[in-house]
N, C-alpha and C. Protein backbone atom coordinates (compact mmCIF):
# COMPACT_ATOMS: atom_id res chain seq x y z
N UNK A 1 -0.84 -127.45 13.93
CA UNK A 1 -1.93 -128.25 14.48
C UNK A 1 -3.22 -127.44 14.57
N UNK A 2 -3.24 -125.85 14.97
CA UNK A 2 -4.49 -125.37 15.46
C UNK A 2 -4.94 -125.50 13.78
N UNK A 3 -4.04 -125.00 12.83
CA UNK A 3 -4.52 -125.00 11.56
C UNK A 3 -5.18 -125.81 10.89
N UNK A 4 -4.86 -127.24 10.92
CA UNK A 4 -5.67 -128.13 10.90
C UNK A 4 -6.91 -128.14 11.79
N UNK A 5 -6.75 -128.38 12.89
CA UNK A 5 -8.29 -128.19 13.94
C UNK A 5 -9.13 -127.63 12.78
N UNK A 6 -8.65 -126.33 12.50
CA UNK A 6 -9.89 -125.27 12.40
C UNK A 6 -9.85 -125.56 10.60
N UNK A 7 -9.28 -125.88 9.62
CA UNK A 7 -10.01 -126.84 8.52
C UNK A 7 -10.73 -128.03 8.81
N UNK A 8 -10.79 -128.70 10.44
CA UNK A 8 -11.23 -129.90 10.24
C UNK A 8 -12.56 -129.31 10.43
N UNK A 9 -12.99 -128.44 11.65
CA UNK A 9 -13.94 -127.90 12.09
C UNK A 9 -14.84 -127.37 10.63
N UNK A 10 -14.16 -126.57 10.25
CA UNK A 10 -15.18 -125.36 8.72
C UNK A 10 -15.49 -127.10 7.82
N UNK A 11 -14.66 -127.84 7.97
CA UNK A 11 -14.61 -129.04 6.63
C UNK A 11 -16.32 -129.75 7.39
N UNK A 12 -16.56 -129.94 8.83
CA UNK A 12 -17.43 -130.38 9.25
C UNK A 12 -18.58 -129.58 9.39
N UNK A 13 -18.49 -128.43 9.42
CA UNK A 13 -19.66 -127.41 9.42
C UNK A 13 -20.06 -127.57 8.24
N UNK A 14 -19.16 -127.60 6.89
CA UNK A 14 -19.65 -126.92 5.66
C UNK A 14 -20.90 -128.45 5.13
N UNK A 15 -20.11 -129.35 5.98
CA UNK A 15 -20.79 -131.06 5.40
C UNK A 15 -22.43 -131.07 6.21
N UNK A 16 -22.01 -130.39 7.88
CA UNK A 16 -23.54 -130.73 8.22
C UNK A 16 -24.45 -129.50 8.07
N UNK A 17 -24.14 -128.49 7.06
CA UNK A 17 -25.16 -127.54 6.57
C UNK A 17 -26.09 -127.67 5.48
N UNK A 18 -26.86 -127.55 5.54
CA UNK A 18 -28.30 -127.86 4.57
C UNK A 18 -28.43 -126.38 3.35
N UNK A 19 -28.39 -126.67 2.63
CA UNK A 19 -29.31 -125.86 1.60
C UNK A 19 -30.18 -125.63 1.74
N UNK A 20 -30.63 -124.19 1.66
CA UNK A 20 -32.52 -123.99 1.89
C UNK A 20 -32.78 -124.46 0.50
N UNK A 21 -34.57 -125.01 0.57
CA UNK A 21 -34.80 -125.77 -0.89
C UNK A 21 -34.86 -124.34 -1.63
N UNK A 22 -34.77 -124.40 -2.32
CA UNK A 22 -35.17 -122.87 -3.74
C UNK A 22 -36.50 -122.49 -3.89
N UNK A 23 -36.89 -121.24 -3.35
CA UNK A 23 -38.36 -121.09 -3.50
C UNK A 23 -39.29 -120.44 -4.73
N UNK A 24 -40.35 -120.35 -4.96
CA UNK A 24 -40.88 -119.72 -6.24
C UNK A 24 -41.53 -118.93 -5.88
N UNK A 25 -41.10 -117.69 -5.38
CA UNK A 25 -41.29 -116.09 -5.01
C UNK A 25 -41.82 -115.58 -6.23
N UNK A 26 -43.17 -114.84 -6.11
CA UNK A 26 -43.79 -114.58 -7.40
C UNK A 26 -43.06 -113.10 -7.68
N UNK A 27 -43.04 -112.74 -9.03
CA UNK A 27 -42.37 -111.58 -9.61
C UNK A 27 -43.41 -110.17 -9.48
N UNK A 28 -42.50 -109.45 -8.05
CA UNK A 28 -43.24 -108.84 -7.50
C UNK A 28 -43.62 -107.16 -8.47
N UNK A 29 -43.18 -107.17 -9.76
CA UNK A 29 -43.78 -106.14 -10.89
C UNK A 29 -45.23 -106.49 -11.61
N UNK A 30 -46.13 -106.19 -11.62
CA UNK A 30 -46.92 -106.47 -12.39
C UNK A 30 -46.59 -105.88 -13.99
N UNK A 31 -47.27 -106.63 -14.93
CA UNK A 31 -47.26 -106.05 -16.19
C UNK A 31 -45.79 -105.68 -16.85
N UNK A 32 -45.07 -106.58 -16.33
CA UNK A 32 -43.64 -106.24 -16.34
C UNK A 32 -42.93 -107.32 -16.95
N UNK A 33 -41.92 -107.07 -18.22
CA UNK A 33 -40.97 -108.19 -18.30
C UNK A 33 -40.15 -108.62 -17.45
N UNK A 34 -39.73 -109.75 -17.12
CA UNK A 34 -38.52 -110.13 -16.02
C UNK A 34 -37.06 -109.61 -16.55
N UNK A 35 -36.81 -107.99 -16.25
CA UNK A 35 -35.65 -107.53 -16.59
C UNK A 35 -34.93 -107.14 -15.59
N UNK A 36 -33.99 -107.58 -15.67
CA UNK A 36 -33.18 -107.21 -14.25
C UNK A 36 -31.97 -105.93 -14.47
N UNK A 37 -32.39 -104.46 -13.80
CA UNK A 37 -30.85 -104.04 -13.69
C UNK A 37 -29.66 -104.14 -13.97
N UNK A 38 -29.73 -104.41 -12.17
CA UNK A 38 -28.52 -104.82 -11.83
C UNK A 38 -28.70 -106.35 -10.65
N UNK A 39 -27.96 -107.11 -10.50
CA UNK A 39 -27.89 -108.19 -9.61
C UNK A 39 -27.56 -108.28 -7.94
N UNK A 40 -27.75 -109.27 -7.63
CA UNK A 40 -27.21 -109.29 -6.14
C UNK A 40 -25.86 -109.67 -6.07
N UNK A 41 -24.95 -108.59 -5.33
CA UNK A 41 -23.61 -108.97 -5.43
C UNK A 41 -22.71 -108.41 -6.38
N UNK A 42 -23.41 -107.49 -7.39
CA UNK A 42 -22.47 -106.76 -8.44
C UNK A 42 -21.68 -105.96 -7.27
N UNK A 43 -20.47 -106.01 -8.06
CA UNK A 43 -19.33 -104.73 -7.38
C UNK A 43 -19.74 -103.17 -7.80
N UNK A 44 -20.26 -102.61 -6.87
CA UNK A 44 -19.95 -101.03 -6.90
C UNK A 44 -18.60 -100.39 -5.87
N UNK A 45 -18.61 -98.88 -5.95
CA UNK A 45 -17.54 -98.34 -5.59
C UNK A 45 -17.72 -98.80 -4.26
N UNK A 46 -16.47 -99.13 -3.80
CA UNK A 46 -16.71 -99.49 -2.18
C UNK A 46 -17.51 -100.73 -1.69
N UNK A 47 -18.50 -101.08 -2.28
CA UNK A 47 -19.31 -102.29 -1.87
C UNK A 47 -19.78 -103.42 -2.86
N UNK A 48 -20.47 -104.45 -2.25
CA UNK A 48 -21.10 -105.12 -3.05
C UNK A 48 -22.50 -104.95 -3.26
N UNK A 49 -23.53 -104.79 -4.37
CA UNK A 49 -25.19 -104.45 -4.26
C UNK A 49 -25.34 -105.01 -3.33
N UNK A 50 -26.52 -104.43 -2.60
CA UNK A 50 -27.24 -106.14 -1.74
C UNK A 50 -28.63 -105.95 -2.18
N UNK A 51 -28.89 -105.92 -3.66
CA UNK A 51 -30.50 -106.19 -3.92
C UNK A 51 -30.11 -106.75 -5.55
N UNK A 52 -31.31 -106.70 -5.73
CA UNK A 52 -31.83 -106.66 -7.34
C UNK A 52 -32.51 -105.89 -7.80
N UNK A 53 -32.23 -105.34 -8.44
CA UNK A 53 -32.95 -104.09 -9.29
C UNK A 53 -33.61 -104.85 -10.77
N UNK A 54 -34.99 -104.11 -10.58
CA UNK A 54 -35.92 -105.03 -11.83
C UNK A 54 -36.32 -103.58 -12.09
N UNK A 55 -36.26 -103.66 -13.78
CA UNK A 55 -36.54 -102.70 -14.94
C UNK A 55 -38.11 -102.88 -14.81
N UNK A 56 -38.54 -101.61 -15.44
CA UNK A 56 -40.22 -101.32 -15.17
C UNK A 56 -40.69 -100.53 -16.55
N UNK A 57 -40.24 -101.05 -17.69
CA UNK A 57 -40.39 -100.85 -18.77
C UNK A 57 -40.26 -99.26 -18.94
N UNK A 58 -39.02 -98.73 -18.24
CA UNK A 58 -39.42 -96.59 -18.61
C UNK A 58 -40.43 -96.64 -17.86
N UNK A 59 -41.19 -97.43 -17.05
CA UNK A 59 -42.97 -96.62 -16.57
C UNK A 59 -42.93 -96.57 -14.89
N UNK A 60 -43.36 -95.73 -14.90
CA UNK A 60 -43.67 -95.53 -13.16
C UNK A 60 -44.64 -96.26 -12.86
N UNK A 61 -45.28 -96.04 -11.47
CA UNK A 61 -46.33 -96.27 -10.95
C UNK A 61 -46.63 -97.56 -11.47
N UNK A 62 -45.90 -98.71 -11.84
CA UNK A 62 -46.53 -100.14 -11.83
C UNK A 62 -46.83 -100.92 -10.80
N UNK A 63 -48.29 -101.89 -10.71
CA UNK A 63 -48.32 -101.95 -9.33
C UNK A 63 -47.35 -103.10 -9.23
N UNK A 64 -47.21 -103.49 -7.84
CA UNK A 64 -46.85 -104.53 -7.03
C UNK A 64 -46.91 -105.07 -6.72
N UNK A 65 -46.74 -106.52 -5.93
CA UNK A 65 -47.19 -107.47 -5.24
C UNK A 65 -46.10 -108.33 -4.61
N UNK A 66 -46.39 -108.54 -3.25
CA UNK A 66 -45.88 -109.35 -2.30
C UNK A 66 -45.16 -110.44 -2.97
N UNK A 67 -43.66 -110.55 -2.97
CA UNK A 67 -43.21 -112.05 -3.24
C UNK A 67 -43.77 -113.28 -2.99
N UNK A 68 -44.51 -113.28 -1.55
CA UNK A 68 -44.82 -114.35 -1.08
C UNK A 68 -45.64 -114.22 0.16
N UNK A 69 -46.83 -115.41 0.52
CA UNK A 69 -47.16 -114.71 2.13
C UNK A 69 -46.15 -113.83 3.15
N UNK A 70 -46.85 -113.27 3.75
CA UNK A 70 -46.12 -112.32 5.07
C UNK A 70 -46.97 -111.26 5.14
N UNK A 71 -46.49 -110.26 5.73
CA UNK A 71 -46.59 -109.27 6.42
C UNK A 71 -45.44 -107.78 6.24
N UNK A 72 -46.28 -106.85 6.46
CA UNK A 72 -45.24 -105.46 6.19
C UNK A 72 -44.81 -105.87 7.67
N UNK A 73 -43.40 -105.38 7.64
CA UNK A 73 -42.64 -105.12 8.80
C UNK A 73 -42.07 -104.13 9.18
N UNK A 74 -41.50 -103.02 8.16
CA UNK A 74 -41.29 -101.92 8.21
C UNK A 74 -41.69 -101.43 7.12
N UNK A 75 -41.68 -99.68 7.37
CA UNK A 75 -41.69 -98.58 6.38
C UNK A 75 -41.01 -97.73 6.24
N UNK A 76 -39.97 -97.43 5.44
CA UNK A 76 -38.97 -96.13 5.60
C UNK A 76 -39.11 -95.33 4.49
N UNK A 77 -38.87 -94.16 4.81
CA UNK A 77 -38.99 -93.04 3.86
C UNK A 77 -37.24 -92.23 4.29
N UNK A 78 -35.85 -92.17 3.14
CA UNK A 78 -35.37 -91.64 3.38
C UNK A 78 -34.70 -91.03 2.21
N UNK A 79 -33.84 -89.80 2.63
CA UNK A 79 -33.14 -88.68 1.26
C UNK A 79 -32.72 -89.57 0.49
N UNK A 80 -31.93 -90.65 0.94
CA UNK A 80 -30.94 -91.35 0.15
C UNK A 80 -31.15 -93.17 0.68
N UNK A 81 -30.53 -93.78 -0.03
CA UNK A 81 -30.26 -95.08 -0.12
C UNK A 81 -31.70 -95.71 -0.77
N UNK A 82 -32.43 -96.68 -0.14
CA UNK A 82 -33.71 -97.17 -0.61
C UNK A 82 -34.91 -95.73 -0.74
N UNK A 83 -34.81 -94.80 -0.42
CA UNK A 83 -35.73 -93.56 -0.50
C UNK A 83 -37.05 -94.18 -0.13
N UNK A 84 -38.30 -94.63 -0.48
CA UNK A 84 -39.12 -95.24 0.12
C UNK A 84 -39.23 -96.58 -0.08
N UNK A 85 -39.23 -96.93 1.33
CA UNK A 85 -39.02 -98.67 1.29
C UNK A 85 -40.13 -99.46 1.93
N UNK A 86 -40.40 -100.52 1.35
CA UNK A 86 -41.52 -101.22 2.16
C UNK A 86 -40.63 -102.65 2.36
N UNK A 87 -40.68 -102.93 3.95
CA UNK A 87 -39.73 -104.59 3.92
C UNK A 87 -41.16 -105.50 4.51
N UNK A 88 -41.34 -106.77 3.78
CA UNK A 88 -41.60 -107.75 3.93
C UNK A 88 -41.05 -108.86 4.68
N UNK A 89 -42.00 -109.19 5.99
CA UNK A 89 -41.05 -110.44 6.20
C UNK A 89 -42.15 -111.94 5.37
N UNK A 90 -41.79 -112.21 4.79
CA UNK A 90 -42.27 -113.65 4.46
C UNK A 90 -42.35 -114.73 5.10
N UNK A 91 -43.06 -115.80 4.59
CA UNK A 91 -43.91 -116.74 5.84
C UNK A 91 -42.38 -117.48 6.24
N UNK A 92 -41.97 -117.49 5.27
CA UNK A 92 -39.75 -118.40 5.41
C UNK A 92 -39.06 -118.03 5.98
N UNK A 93 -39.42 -116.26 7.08
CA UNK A 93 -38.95 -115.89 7.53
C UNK A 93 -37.89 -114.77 6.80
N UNK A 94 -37.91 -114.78 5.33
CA UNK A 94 -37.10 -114.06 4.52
C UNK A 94 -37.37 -112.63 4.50
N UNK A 95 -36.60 -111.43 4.37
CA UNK A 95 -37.54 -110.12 4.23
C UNK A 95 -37.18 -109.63 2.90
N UNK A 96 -38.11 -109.12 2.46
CA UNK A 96 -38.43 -108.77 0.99
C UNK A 96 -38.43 -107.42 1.13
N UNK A 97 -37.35 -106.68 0.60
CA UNK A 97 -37.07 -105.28 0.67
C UNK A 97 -37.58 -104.34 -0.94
N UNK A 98 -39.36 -103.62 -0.86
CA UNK A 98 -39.19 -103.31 -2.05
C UNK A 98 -38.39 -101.49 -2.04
N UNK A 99 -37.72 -101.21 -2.49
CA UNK A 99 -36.89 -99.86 -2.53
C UNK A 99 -37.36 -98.92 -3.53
N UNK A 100 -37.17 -97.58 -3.87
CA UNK A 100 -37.50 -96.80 -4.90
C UNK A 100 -38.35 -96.38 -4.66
N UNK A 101 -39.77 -96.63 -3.93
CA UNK A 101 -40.66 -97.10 -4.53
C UNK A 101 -41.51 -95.05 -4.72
N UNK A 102 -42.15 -94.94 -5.87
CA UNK A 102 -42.59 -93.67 -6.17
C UNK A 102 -43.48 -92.88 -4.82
N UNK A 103 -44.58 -94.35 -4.57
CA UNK A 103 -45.42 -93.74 -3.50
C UNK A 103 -45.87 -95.04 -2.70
N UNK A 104 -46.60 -95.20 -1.60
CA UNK A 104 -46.94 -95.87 -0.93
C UNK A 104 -48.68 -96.16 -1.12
N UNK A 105 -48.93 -97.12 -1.36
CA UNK A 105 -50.59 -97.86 -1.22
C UNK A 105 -51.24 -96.43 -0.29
N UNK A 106 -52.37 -95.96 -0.29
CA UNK A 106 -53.34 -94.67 0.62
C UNK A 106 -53.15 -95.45 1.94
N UNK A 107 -53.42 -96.67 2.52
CA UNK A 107 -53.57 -96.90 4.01
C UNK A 107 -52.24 -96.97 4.53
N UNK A 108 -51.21 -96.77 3.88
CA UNK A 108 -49.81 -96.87 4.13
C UNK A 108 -49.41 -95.31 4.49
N UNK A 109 -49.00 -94.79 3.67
CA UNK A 109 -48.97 -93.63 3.24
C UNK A 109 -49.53 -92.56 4.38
C-alpha cells in the first residue's frame, strides 16, 4: 500500500509540474563557431560534467558576453576546478557560470 501511495504521489507531482519555456540565451563566445567540447551530463571518472564546454577556435583571449540580462554574482579565482570563474545570475534567475576563463575584464580584476 505505502508503495502505491508514493507512485500515486511522484505520478501527481510529475502531472502538476510545468516546464520552464526554452530560452534564447545568446552564445556567450564572440567570433566563435558554436562548437561544443564536451556536454552537460557527459560521464567522467566519478561524476557527471555539470557544464558545457564551448571550443574557441585554438584562440585565447576571445571576448565574451553575458548569456542574458543579469548581474555578476560572484568571482572566483582557484588552483583547480573552474580556475577563474565569473557566475552570472540572469534576469530567470538562472546562473551562468563562465569557467577557464584566461583573465578577468580591468574593473574586475
Amino acid at each position: 500500500m505505502r508503495r502505491i501511495s508514493l507512485l500515486i504521489l511522484l505520478a501527481a507531482a510529475a502531472c502538476g509540474a510545468r516546464a520552464a519555456a526554452p530560452r534564447d540565451y545568446a552564445f556567450p563566445v564572440r567570433d566563435a563557431a558554436r562548437l561544443y567540447a564536451a556536454n552537460f551530463g557527459e560521464m567522467r571518472p566519478g561524476h557527471f560534467h555539470a557544464g558545457i564546454d564551448i571550443k574557441t577556435d585554438g584562440a585565447e583571449g576571445k571576448p565574451l558576453v553575458a548569456a542574458d540580462d543579469g548581474y555578476v554574482s560572484r568571482v572566483t579565482v582557484a588552483p583547480g576546478g573552474y580556475g577563474r570563474a565569473l557566475y552570472l545570475t540572469l534576469a530567470d534567475g538562472t546562473t551562468a557560470v563562465y569557467g577557464h576563463l584566461q583573465r578577468f575584464r580591468d574593473d574586475i580584476e
